[in-house]
PDB file of N, CA and C in Angstrom:
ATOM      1  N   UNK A   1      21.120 -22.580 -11.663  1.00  0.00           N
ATOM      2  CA  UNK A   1      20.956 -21.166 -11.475  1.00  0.00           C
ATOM      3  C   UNK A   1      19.670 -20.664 -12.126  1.00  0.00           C
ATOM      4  N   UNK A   2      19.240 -21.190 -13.194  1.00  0.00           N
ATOM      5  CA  UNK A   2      18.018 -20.940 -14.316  1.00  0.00           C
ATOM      6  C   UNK A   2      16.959 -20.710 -12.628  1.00  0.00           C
ATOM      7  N   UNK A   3      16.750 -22.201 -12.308  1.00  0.00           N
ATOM      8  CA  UNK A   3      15.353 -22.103 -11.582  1.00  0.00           C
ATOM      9  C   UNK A   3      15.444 -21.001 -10.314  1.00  0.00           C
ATOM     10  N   UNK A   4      16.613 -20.939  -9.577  1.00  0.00           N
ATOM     11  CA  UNK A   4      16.961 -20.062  -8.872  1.00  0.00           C
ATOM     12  C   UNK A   4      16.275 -18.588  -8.840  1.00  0.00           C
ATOM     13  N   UNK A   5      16.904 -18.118 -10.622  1.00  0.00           N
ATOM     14  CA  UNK A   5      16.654 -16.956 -11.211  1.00  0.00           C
ATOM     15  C   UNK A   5      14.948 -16.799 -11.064  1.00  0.00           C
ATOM     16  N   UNK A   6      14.642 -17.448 -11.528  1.00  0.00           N
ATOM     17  CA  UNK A   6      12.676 -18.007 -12.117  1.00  0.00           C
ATOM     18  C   UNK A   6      12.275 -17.841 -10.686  1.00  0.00           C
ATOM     19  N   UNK A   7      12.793 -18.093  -9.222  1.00  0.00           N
ATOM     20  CA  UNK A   7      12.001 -18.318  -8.332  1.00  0.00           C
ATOM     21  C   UNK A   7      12.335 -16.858  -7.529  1.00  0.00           C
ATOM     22  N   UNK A   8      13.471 -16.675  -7.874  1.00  0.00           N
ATOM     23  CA  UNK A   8      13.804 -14.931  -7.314  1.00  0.00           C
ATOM     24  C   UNK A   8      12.724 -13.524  -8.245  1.00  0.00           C
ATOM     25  N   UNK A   9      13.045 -14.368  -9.517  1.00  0.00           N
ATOM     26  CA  UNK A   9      11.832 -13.168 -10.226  1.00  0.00           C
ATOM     27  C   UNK A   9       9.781 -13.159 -10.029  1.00  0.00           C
ATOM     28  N   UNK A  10      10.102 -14.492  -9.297  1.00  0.00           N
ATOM     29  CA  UNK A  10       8.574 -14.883  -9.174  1.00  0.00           C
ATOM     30  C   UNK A  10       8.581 -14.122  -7.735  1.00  0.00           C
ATOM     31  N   UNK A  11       9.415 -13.832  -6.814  1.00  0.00           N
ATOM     32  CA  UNK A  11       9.099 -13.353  -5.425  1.00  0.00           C
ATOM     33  C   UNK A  11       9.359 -11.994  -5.363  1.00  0.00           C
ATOM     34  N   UNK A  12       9.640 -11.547  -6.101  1.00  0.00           N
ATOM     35  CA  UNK A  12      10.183  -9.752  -6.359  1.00  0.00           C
ATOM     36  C   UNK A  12       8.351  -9.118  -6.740  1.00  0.00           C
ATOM     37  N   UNK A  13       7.414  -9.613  -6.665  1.00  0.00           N
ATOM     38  CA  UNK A  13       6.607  -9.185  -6.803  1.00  0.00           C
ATOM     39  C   UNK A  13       5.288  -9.165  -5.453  1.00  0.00           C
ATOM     40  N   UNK A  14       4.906  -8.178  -4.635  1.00  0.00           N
ATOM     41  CA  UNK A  14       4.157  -8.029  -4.006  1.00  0.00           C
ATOM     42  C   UNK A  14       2.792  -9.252  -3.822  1.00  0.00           C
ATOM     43  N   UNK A  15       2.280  -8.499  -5.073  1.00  0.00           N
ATOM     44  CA  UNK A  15       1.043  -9.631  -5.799  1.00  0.00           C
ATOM     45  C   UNK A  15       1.324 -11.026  -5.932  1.00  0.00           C
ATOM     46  N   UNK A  16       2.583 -11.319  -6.322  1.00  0.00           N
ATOM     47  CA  UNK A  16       3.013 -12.993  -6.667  1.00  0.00           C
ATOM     48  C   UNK A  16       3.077 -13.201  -4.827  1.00  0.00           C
ATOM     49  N   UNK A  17       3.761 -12.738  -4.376  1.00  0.00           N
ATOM     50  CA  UNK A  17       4.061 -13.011  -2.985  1.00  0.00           C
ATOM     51  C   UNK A  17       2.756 -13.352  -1.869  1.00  0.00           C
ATOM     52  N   UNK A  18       1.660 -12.324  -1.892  1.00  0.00           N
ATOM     53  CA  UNK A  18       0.243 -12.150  -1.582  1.00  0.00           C
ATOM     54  C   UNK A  18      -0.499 -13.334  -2.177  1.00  0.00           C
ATOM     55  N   UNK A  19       0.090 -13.564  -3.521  1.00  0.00           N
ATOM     56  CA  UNK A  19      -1.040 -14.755  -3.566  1.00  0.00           C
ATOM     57  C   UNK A  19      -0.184 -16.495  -3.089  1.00  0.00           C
ATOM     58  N   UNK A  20       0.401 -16.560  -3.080  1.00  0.00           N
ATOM     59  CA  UNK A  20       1.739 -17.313  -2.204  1.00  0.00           C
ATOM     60  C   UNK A  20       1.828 -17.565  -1.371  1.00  0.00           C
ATOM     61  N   UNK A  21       1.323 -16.688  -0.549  1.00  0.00           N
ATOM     62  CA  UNK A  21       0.902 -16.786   0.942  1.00  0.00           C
ATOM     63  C   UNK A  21      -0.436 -17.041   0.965  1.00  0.00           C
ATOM     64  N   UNK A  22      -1.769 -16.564   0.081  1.00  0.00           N
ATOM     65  CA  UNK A  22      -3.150 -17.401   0.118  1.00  0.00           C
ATOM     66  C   UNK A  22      -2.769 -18.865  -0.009  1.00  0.00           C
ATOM     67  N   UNK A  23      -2.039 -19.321  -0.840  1.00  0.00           N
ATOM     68  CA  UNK A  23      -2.153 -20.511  -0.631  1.00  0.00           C
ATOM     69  C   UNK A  23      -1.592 -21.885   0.147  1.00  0.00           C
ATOM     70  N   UNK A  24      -0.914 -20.856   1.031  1.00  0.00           N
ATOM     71  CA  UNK A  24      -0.497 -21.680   2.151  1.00  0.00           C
ATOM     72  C   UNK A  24      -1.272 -22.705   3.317  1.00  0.00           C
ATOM     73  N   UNK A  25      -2.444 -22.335   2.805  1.00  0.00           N
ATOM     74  CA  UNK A  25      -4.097 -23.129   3.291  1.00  0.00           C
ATOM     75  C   UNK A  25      -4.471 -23.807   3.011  1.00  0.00           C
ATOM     76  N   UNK A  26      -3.986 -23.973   1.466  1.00  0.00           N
ATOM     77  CA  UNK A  26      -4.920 -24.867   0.223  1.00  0.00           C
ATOM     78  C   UNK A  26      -4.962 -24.322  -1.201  1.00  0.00           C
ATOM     79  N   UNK A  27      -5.171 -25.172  -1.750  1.00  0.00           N
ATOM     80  CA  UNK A  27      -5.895 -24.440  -2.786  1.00  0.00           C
ATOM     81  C   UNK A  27      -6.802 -23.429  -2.711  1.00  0.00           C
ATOM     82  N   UNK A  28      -6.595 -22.499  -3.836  1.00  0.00           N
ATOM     83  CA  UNK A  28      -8.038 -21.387  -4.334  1.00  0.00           C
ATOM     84  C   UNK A  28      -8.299 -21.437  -5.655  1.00  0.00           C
ATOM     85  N   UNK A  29      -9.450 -21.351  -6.272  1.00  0.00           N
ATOM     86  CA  UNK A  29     -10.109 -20.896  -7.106  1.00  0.00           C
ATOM     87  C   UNK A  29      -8.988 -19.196  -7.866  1.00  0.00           C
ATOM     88  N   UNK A  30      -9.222 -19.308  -9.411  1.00  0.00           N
ATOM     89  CA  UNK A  30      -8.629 -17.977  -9.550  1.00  0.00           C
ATOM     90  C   UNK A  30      -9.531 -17.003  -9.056  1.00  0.00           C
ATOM     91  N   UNK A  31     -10.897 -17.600  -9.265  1.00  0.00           N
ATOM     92  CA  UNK A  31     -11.613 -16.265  -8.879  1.00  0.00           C
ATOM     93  C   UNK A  31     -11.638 -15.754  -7.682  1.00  0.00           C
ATOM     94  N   UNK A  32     -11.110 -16.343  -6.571  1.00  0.00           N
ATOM     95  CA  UNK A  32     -11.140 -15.937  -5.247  1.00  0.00           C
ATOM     96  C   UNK A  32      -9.547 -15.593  -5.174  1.00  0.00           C
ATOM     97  N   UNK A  33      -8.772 -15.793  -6.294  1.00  0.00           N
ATOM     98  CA  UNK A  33      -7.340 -15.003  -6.058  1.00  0.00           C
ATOM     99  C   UNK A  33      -7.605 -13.482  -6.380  1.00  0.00           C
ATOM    100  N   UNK A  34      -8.854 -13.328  -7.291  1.00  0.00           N
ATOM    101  CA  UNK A  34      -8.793 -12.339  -8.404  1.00  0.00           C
ATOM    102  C   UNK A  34      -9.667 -11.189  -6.663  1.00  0.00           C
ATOM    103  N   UNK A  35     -10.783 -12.187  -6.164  1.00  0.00           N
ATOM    104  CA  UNK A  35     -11.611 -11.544  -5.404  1.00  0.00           C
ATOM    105  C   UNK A  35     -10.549 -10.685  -4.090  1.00  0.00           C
ATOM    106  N   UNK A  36      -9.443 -11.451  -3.875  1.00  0.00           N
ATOM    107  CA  UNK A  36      -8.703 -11.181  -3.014  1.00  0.00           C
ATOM    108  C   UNK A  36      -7.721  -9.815  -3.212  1.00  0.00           C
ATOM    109  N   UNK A  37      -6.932  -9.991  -4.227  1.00  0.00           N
ATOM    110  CA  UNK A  37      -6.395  -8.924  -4.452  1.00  0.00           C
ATOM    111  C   UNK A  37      -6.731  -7.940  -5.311  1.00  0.00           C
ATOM    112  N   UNK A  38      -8.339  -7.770  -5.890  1.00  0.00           N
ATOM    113  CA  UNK A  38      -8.671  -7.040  -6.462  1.00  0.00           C
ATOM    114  C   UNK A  38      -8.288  -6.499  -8.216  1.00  0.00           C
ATOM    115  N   UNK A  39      -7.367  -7.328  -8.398  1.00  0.00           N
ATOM    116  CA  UNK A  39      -7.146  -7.216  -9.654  1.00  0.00           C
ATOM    117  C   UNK A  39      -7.652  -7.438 -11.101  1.00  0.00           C
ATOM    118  N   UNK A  40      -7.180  -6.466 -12.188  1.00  0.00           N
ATOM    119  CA  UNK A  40      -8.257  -7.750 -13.466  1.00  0.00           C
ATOM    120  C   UNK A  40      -7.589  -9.225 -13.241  1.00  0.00           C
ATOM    121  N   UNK A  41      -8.655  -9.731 -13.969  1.00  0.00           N
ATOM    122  CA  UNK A  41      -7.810 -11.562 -14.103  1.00  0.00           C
ATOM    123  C   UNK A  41      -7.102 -11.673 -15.471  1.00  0.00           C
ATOM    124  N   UNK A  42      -6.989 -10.943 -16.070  1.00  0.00           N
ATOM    125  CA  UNK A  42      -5.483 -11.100 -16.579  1.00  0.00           C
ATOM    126  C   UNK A  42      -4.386 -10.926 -16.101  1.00  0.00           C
ATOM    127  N   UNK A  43      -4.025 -10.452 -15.286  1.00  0.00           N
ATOM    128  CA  UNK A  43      -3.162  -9.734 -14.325  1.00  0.00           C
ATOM    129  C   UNK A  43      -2.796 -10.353 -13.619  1.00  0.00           C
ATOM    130  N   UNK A  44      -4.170 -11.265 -13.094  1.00  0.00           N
ATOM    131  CA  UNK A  44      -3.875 -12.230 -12.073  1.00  0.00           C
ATOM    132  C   UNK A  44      -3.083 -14.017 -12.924  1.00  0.00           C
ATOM    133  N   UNK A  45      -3.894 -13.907 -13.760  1.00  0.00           N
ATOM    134  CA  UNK A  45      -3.092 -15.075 -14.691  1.00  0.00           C
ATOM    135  C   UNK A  45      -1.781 -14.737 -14.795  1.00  0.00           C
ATOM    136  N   UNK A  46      -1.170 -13.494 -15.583  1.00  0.00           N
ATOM    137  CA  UNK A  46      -0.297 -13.365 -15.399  1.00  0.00           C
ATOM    138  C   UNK A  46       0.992 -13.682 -14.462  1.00  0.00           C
ATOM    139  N   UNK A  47       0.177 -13.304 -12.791  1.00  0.00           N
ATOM    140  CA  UNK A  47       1.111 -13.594 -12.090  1.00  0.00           C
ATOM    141  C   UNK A  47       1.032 -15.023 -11.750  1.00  0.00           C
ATOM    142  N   UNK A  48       0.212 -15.788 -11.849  1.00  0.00           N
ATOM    143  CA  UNK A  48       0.131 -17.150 -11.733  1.00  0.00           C
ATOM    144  C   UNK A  48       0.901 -17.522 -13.015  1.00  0.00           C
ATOM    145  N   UNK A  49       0.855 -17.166 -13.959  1.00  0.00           N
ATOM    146  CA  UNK A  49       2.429 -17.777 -14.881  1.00  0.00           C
ATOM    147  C   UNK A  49       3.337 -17.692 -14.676  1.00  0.00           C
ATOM    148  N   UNK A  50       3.637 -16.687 -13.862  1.00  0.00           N
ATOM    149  CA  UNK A  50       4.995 -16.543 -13.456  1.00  0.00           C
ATOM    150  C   UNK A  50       5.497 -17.498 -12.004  1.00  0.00           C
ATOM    151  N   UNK A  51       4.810 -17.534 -11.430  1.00  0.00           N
ATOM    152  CA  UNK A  51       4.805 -18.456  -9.676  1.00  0.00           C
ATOM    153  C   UNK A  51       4.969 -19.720 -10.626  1.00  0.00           C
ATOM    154  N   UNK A  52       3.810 -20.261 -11.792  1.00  0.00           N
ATOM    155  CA  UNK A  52       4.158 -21.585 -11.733  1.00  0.00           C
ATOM    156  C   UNK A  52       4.741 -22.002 -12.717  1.00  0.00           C
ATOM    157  N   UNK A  53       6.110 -21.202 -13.643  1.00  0.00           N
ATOM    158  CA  UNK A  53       6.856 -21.158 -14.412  1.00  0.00           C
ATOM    159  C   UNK A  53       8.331 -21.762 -13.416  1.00  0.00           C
ATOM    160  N   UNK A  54       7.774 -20.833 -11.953  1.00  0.00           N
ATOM    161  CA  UNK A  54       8.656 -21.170 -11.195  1.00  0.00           C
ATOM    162  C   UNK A  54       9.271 -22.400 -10.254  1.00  0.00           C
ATOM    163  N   UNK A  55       7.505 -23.050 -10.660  1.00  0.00           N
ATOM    164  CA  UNK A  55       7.362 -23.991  -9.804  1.00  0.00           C
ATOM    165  C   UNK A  55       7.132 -23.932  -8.730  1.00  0.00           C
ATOM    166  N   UNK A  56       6.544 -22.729  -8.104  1.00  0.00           N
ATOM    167  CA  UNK A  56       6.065 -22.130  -6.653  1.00  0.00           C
ATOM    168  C   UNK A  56       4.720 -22.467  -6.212  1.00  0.00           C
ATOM    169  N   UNK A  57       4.048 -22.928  -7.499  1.00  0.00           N
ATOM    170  CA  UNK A  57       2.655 -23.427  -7.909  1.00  0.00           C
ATOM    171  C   UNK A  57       2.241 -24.259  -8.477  1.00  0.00           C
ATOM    172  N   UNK A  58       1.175 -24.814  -8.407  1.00  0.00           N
ATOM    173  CA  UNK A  58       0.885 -25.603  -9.547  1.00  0.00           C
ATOM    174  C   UNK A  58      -0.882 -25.841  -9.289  1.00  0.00           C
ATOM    175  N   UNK A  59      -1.022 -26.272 -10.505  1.00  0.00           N
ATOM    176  CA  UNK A  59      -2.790 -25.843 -10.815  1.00  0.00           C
ATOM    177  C   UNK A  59      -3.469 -27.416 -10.920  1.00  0.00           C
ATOM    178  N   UNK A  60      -4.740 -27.199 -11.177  1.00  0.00           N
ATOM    179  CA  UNK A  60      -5.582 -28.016 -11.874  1.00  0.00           C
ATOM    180  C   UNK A  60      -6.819 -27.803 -12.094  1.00  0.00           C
ATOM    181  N   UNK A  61      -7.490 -28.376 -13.033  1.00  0.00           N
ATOM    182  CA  UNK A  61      -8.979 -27.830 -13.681  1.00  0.00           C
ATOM    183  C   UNK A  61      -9.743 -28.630 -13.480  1.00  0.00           C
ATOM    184  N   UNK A  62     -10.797 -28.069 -13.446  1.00  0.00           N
ATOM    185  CA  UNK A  62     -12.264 -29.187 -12.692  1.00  0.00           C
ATOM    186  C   UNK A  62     -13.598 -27.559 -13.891  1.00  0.00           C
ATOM    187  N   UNK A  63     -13.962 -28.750 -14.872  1.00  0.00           N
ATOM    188  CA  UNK A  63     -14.990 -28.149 -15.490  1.00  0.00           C
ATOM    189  C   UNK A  63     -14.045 -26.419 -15.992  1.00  0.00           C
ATOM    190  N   UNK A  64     -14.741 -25.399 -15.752  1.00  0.00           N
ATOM    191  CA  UNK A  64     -14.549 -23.900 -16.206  1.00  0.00           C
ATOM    192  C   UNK A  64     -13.112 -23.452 -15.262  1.00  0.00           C
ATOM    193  N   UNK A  65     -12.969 -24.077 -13.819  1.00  0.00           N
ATOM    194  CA  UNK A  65     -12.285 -23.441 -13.120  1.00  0.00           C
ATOM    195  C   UNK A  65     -11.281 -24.144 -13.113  1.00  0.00           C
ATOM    196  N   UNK A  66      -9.809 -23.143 -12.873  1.00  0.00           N
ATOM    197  CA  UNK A  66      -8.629 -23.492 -12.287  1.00  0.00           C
ATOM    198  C   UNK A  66      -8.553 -23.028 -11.270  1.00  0.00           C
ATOM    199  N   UNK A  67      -7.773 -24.194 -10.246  1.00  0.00           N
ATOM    200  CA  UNK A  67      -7.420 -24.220  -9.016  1.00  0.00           C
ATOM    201  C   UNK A  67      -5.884 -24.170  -8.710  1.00  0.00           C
ATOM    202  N   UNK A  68      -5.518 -23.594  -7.782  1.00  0.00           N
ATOM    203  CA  UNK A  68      -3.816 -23.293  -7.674  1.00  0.00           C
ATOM    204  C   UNK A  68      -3.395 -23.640  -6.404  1.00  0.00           C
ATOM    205  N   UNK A  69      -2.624 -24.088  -5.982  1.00  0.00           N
ATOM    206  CA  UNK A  69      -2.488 -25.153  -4.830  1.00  0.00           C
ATOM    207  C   UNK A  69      -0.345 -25.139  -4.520  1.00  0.00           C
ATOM    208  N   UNK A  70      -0.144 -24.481  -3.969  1.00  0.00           N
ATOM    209  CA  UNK A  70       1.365 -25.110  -3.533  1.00  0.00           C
ATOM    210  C   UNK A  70       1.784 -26.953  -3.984  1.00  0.00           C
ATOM    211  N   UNK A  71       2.840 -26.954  -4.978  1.00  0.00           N
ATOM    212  CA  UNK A  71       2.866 -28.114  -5.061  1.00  0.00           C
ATOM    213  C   UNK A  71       3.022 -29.180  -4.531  1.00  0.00           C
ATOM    214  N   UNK A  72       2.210 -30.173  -4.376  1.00  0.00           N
ATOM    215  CA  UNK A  72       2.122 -31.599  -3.840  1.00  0.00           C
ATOM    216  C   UNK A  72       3.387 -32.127  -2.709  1.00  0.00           C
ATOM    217  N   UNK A  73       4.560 -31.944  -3.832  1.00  0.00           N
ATOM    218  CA  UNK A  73       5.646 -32.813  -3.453  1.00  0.00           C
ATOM    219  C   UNK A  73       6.536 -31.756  -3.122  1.00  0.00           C
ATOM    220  N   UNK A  74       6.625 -32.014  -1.994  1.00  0.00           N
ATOM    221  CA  UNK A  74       7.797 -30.641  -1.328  1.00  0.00           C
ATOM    222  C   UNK A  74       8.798 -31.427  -0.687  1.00  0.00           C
ATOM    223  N   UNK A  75       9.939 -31.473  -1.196  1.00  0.00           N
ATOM    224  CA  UNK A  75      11.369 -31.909  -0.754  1.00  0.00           C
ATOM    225  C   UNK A  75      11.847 -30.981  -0.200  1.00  0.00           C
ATOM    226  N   UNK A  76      13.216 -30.833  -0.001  1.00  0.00           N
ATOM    227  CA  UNK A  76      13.992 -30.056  -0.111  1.00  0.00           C
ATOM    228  C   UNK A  76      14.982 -28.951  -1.519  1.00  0.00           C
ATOM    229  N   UNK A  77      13.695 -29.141  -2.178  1.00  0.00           N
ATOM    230  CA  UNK A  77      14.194 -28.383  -3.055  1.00  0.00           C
ATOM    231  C   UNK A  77      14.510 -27.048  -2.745  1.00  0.00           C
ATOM    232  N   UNK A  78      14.657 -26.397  -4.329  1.00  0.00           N
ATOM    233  CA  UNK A  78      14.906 -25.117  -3.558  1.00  0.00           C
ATOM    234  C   UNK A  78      14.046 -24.211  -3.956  1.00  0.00           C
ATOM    235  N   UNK A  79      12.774 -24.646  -4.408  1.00  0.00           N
ATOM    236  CA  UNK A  79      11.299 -23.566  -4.054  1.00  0.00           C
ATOM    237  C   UNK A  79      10.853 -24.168  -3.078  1.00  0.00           C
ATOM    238  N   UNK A  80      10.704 -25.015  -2.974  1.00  0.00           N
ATOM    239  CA  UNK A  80      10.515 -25.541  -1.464  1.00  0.00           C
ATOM    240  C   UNK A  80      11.135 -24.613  -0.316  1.00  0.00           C
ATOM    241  N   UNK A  81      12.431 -24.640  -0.628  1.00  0.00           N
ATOM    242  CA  UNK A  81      13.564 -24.033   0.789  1.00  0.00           C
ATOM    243  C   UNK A  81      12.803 -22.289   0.720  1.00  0.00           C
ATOM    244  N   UNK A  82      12.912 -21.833  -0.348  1.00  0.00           N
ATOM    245  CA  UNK A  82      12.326 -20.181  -0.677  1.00  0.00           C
ATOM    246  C   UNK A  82      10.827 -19.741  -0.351  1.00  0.00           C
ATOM    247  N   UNK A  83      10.412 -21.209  -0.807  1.00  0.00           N
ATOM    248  CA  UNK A  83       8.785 -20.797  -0.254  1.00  0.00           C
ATOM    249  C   UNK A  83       8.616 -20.625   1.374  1.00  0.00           C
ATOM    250  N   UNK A  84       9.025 -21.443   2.030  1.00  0.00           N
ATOM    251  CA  UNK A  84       8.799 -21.923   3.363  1.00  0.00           C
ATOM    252  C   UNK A  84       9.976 -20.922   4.025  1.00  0.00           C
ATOM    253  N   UNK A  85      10.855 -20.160   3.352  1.00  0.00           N
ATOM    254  CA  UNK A  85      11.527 -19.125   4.074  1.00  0.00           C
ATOM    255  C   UNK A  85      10.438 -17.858   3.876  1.00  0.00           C
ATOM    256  N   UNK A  86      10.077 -17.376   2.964  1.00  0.00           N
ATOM    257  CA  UNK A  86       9.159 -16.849   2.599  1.00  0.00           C
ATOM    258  C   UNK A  86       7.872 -16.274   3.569  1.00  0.00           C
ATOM    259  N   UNK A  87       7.599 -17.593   4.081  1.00  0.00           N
ATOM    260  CA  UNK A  87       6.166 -17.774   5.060  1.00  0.00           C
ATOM    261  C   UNK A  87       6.836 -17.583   6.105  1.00  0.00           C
ATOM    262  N   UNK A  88       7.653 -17.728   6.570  1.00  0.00           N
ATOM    263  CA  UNK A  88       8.923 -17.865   7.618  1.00  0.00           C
ATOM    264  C   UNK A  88       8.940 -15.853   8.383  1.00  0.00           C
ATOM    265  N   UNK A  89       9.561 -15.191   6.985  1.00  0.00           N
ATOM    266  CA  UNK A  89       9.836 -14.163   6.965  1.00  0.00           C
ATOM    267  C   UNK A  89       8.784 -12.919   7.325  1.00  0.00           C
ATOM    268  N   UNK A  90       7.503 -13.770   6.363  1.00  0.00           N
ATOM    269  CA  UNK A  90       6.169 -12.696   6.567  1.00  0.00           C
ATOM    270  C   UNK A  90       5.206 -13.248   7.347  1.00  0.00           C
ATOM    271  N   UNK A  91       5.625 -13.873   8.130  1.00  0.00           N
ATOM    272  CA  UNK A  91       4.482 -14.437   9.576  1.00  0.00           C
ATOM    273  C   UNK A  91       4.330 -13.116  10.441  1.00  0.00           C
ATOM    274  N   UNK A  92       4.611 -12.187  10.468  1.00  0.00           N
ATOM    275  CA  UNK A  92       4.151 -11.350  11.441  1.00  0.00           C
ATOM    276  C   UNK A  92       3.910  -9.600   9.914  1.00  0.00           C
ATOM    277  N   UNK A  93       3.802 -10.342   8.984  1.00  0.00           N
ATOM    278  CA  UNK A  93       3.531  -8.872   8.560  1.00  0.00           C
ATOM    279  C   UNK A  93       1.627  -8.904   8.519  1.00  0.00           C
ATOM    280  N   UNK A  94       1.524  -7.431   8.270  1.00  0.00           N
ATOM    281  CA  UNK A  94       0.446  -7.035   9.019  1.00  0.00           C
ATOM    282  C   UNK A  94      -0.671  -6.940   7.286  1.00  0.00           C
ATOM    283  N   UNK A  95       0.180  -6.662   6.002  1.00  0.00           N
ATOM    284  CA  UNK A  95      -0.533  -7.124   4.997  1.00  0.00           C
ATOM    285  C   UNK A  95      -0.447  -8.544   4.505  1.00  0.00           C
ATOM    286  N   UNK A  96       0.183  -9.514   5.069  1.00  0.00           N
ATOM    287  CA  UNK A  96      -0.356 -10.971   4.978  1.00  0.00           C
ATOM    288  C   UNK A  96      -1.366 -11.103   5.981  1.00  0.00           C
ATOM    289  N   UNK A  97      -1.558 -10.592   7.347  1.00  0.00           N
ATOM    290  CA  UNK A  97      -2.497 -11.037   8.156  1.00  0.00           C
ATOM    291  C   UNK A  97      -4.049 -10.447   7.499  1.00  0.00           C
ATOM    292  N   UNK A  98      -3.991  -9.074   6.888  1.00  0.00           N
ATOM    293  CA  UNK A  98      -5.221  -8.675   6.474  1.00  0.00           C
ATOM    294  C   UNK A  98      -5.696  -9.565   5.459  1.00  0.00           C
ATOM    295  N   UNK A  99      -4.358 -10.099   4.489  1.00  0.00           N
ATOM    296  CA  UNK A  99      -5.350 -10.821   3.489  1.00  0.00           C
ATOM    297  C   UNK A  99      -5.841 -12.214   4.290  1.00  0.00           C
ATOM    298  N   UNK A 100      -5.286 -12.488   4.977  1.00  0.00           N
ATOM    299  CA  UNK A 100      -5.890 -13.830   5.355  1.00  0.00           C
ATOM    300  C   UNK A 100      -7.230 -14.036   6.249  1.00  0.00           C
ATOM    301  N   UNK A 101      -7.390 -12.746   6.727  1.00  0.00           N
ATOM    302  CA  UNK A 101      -8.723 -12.368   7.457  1.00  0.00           C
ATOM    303  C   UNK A 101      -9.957 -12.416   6.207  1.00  0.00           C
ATOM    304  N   UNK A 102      -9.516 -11.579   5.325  1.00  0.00           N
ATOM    305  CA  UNK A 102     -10.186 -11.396   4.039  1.00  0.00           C
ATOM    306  C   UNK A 102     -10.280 -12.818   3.209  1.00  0.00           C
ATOM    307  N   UNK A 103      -9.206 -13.365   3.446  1.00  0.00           N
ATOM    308  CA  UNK A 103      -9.707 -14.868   2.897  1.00  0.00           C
ATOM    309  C   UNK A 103     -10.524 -16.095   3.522  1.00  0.00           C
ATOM    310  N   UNK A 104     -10.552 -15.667   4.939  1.00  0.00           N
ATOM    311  CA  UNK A 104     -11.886 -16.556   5.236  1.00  0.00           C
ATOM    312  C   UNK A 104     -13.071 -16.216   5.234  1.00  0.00           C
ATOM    313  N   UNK A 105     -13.609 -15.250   4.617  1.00  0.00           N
ATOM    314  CA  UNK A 105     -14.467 -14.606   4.216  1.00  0.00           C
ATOM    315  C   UNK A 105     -14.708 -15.298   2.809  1.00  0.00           C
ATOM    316  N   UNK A 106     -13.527 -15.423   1.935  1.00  0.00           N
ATOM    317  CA  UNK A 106     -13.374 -15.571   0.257  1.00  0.00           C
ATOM    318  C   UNK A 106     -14.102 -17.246   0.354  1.00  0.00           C
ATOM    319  N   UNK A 107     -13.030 -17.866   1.086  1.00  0.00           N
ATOM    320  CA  UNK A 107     -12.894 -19.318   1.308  1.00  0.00           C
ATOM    321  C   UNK A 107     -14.680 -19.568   1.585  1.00  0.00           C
ATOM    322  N   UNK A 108     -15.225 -18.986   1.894  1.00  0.00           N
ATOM    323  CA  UNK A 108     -16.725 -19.483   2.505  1.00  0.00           C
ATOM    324  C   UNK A 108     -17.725 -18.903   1.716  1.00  0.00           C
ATOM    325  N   UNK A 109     -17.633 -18.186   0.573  1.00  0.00           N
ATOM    326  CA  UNK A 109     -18.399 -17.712  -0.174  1.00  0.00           C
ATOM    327  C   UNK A 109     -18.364 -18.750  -1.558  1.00  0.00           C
ATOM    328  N   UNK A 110     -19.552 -18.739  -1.990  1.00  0.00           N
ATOM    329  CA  UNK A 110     -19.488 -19.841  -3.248  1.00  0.00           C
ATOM    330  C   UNK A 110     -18.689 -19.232  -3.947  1.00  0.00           C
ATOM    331  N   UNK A 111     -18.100 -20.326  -4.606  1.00  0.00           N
ATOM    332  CA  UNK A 111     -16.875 -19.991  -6.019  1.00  0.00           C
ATOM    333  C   UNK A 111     -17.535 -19.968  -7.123  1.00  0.00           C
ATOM    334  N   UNK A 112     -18.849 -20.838  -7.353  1.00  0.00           N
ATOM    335  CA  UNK A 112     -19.403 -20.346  -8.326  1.00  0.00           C
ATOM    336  C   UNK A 112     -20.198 -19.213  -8.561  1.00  0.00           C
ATOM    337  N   UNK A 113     -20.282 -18.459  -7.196  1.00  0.00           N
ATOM    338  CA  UNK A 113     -20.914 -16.932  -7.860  1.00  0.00           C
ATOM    339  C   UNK A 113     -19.638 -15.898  -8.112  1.00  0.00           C
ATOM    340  N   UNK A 114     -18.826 -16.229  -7.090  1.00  0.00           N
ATOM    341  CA  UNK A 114     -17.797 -15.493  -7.276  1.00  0.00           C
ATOM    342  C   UNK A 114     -16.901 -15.753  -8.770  1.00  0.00           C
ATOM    343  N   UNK A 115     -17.057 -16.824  -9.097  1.00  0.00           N
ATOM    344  CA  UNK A 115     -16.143 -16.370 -10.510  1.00  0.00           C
ATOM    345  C   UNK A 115     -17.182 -16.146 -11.902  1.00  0.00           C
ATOM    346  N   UNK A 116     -18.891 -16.223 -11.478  1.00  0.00           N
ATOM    347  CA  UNK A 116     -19.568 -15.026 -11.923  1.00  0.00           C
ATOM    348  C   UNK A 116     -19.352 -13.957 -12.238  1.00  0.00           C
ATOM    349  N   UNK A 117     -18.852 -13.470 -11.102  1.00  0.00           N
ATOM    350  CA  UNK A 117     -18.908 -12.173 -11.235  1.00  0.00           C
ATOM    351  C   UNK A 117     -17.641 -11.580 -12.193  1.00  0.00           C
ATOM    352  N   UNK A 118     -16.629 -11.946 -12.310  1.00  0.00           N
ATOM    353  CA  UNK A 118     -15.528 -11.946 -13.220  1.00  0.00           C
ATOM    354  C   UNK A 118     -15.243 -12.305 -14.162  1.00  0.00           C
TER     355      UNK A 118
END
């Protein structure tokens, strides 16, 4: 029930959800999470502690940057089952489609100016 709880409180959030759905592509850079939803990057860390407390996420570092990536190994667990209902549910909403327009824009801009700028 613990992880259950952890993965219901990680999706009750707009922002956790928005960036959840960026990474249904791939990995991103924080700074192109931060570029995306406009937020400070504490804020944005924040909600990335919480997604990958949940196990909805998971990261890795290369030099200055962390990268956040849907995890590797997807069974049938049950962030697995929540995530992929998730994407399921908001395939036709109209603020996942804007961010994803906005993210191939993000995706093609250097990451190293962009997390410059932040």
């Amino acid at each position: 029930m613990k992880a259950y709880l952890a993965i219901t409180k990680a999706l009750s959030d707009p922002n956790r959800v928005r960036m959840l759905c960026a990474l249904r592509d791939g990995e991103l850079c924080v700074c192109q999470l931060i570029e995306l939803l406009g937020l400070a990057p504490s804020t944005v860390s924040k909600h990335l502690s919480v997604l990958n407390h949940a196990e909805l996420i998971e990261s890795r570092k290369e030099g200055r940057w962390v990268y956040y990536r849907l995890p590797r190994k997807r069974g049938l667990d049950v962030a697995a089952r929540m995530t992929n209902e998730t994407f399921r549910a908001l395939a036709d909403s109209n603020a996942i489609s804007a961010d994803d327009r906005r993210l191939k824009a993000i995706r093609e801009a250097n990451v190293e100016e962009l997390c410059r700028k932040t």
